[in-house]
Every structure is written in structure tokens, then in C-alpha cells.
C-alpha atoms as a PDB file:
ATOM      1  CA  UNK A   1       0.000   0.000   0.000  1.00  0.00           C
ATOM      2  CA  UNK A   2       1.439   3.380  -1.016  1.00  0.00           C
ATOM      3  CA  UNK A   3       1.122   6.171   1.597  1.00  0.00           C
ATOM      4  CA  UNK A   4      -0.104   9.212   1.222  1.00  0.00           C
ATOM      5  CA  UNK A   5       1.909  11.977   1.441  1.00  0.00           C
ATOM      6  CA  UNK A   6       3.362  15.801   1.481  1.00  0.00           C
ATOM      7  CA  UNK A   7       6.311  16.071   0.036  1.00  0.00           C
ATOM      8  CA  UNK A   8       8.035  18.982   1.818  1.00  0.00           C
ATOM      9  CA  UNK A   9      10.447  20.217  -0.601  1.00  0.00           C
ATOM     10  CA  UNK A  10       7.569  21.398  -2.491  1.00  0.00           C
ATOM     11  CA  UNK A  11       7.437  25.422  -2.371  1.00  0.00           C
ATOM     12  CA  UNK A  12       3.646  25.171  -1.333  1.00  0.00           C
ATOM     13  CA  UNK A  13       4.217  22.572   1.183  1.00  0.00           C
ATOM     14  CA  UNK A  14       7.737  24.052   2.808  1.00  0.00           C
ATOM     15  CA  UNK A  15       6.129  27.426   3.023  1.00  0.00           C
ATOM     16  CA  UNK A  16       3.034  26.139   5.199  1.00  0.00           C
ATOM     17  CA  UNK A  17       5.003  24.121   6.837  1.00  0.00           C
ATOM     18  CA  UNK A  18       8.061  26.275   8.113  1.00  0.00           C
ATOM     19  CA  UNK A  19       6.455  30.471   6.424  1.00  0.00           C
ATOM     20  CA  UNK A  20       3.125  30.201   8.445  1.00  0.00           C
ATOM     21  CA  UNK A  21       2.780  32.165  11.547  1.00  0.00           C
ATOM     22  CA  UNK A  22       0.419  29.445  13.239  1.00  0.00           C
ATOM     23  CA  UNK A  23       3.602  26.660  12.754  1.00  0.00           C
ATOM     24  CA  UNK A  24       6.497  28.778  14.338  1.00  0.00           C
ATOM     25  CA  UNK A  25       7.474  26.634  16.481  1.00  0.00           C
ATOM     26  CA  UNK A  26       8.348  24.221  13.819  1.00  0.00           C
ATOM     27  CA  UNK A  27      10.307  27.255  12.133  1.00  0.00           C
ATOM     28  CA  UNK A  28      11.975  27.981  15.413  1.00  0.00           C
ATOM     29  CA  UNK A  29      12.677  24.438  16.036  1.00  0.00           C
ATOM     30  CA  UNK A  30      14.701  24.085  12.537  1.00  0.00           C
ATOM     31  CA  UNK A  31      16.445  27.385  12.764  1.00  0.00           C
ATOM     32  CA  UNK A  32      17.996  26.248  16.637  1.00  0.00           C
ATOM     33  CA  UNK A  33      19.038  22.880  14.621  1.00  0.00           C
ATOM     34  CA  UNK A  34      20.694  24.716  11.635  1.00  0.00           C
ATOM     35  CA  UNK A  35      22.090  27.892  13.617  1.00  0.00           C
ATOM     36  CA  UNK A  36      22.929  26.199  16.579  1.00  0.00           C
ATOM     37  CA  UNK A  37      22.822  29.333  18.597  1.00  0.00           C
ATOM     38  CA  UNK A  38      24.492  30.051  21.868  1.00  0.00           C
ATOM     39  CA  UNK A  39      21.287  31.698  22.989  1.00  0.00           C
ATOM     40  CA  UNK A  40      18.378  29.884  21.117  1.00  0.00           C
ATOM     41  CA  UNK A  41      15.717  31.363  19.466  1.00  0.00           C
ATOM     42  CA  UNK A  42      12.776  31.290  21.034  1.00  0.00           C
ATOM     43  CA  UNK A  43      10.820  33.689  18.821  1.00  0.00           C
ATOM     44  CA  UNK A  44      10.437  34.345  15.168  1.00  0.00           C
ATOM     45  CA  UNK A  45       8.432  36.670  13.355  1.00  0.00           C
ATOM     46  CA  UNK A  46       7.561  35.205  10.273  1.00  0.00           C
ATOM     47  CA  UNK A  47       6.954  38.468   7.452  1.00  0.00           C
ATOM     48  CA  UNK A  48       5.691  39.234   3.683  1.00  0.00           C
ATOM     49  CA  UNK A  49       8.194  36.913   1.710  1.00  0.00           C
ATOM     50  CA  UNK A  50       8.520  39.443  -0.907  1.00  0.00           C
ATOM     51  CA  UNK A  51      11.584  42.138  -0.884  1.00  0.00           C
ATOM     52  CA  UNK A  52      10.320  45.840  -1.656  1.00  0.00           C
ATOM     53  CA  UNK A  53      10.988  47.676  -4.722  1.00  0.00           C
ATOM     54  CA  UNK A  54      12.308  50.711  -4.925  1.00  0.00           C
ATOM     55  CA  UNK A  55      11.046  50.755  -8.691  1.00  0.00           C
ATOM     56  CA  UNK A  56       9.098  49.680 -11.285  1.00  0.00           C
ATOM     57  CA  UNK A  57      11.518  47.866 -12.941  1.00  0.00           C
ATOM     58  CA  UNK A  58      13.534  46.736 -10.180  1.00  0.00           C
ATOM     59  CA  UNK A  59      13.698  42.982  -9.919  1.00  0.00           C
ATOM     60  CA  UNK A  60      10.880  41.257  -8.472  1.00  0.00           C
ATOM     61  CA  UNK A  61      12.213  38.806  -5.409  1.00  0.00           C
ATOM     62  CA  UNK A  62      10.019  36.615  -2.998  1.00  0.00           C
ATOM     63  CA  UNK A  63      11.671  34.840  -0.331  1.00  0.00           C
ATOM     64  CA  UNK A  64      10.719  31.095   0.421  1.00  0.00           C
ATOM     65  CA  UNK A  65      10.386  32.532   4.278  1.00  0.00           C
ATOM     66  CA  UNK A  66      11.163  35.514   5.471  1.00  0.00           C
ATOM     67  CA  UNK A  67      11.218  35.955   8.880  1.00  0.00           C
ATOM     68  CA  UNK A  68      13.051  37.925  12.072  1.00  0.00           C
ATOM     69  CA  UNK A  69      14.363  36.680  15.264  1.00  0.00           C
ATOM     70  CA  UNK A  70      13.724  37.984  18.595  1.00  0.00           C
ATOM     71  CA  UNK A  71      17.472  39.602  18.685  1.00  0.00           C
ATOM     72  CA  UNK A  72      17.066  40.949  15.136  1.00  0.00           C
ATOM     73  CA  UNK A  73      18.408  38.926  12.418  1.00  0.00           C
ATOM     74  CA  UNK A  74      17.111  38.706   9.398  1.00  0.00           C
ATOM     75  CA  UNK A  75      16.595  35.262   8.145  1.00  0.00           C
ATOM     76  CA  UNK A  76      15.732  33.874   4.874  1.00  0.00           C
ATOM     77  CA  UNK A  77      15.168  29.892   4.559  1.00  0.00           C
ATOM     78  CA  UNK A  78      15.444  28.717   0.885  1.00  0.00           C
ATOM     79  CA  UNK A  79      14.112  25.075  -0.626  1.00  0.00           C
ATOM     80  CA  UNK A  80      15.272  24.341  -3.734  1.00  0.00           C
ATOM     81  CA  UNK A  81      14.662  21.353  -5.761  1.00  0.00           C
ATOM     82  CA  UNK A  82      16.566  22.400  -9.035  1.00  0.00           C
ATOM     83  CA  UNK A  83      19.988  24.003  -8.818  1.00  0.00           C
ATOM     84  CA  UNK A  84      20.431  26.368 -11.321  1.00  0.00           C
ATOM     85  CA  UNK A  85      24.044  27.833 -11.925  1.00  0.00           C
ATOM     86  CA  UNK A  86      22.794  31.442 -10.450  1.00  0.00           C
ATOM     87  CA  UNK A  87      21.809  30.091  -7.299  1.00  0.00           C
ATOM     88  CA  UNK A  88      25.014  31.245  -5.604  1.00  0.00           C
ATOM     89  CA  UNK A  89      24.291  34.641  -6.750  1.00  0.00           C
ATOM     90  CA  UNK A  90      20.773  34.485  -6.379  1.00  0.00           C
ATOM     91  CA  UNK A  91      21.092  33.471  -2.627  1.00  0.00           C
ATOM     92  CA  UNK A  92      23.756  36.478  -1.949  1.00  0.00           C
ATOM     93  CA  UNK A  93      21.137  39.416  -3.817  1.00  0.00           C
ATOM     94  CA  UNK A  94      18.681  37.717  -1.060  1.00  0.00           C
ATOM     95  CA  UNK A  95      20.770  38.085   1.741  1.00  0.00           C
ATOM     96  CA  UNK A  96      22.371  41.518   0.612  1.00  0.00           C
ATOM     97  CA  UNK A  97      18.780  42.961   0.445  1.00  0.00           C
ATOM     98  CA  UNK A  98      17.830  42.179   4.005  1.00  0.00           C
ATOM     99  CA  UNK A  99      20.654  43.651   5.164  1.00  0.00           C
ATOM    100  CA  UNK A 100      20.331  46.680   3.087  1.00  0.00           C
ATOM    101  CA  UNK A 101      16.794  47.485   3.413  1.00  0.00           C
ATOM    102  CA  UNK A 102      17.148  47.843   7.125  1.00  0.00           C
ATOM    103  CA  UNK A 103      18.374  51.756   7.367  1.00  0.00           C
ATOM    104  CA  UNK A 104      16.746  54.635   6.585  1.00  0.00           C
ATOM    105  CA  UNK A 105      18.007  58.097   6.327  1.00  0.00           C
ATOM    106  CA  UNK A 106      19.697  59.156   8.892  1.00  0.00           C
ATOM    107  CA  UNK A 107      20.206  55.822  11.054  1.00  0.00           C
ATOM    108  CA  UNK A 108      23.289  54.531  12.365  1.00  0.00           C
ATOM    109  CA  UNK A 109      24.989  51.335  10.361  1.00  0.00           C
ATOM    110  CA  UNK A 110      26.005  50.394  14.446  1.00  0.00           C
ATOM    111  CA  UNK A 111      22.042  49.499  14.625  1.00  0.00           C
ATOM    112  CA  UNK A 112      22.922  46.841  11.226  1.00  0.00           C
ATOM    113  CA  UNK A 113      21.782  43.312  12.414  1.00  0.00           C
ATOM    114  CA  UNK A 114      22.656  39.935  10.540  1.00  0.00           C
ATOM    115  CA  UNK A 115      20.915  39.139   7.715  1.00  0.00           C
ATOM    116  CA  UNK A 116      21.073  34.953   7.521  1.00  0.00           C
ATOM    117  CA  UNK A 117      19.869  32.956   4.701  1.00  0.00           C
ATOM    118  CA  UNK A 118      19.644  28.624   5.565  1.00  0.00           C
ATOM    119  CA  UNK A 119      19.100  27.255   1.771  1.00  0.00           C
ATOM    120  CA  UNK A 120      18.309  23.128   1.708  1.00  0.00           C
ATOM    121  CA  UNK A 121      18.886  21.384  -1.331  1.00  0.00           C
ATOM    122  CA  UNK A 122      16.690  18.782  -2.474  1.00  0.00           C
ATOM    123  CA  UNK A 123      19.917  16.706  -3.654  1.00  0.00           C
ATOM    124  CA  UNK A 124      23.611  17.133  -3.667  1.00  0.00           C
ATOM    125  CA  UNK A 125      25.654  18.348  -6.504  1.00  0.00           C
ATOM    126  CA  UNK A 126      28.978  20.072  -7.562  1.00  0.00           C
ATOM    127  CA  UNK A 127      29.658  22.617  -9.899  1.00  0.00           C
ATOM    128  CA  UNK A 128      31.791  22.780 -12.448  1.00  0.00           C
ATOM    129  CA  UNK A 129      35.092  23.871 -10.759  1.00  0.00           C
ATOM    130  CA  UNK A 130      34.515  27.511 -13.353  1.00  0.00           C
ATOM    131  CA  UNK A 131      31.649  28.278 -11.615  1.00  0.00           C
ATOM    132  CA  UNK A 132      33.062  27.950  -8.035  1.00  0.00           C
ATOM    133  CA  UNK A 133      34.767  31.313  -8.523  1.00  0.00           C
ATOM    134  CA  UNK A 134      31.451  33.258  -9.305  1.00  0.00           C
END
């Protein structure tokens, strides 16, 4: 008999799983496994997956989950199921535009917090050694 299933590398099924306010406690519970914190997290606020634009035809970026810790960091959790040779990159514009989007005019960079992005991969693989440098 074949069971019946959710297959949580699925973006639908990751992001109720782990990107749903009601189930974090299951997000908390995987970041304190991945980050292994000194202090553990013990609460995340899970927000709108998709980074702001400044304009109109500024790239168009939605987070998996996007969420915040209790001490500030920014965290982005990434499933992905086919690794494409931009993921590298892809994964660094993520991770450079939580950190950036966090000042305004006028603030300190001292108040900067981490900006953290956990990406699972459905399977291992290797570049080609060319693309390692990128």
C-alpha cells in the first residue's frame, strides 16, 4: 500500500510548513538545529516573503520565508529542488537585500543586524570547478 503523502520540498508545502505564523514553532525548532545558537531562538516573526521595490523595474524577489528573530536577524530559509548555476548569486542578492533594506536616512549602520539565509537542497551536486569562482 502506497502512503499518502506531502512532500516537503515542495514550495507550497515548505512554506506552510516552516512560512506560516500558526507553525512557528516548527520554524523555530529548525532554525535552533541549523544555527545552533548560543542563545536559542525562542521567537520568530515570520513576514511578507517578498523584498520591496524601490522601482518599477527593479527585480521582483520573494523569499521562500522571510522571517526575524527575537534579537534581530534577518533570516531567509530557501528550498530548492533544481539548482540552477545562479543560485550562488541568487542566494547572496537575497541576503544583501535584508541587510540593506534595514536603514533609513539618517540611522546609524552600528544598529545593522545579521541578515542569515539557511538554503536546503533537495539533492547534492557540484559545480563545475569555473563556476566555483562566481
Amino acid at each position: 500500500m502506497k502512503m499518502l503523502g506531502v512532500d516537503p520540498t515542495v514550495d507550497f508545502a515548505f512554506r506552510k510548513l516552516f512560512g506560516d505564523p500558526r507553525n512557528s514553532d516548527i520554524l523555530i525548532d529548525l532554525l535552533n538545529s541549523v544555527l545552533q545558537p548560543v542563545v536559542p531562538i525562542t521567537s520568530v516573526e515570520v513576514l511578507n516573503p517578498f523584498l520591496d521595490k524601490a522601482y518599477a523595474d527593479d527585480k521582483l524577489s520573494i523569499l521562500d520565508i522571510k522571517a526575524r528573530d527575537e534579537a534581530g536577524r534577518w533570516i531567509n530559509v530557501e528550498m530548492q529542488t533544481t539548482i540552477s548555476s545562479a543560485l550562488r548569486n541568487r542566494l547572496v542578492y537575497y541576503t544583501s537585500a535584508l541587510y540593506s533594506s534595514q536603514l533609513l536616512e539618517g540611522e546609524s549602520y552600528a544598529t545593522l543586524t545579521p541578515a542569515i539565509c539557511i538554503c536546503f537542497l533537495s539533492r547534492v551536486t557540484t559545480l563545475p570547478r569555473n563556476q566555483l569562482k562566481n
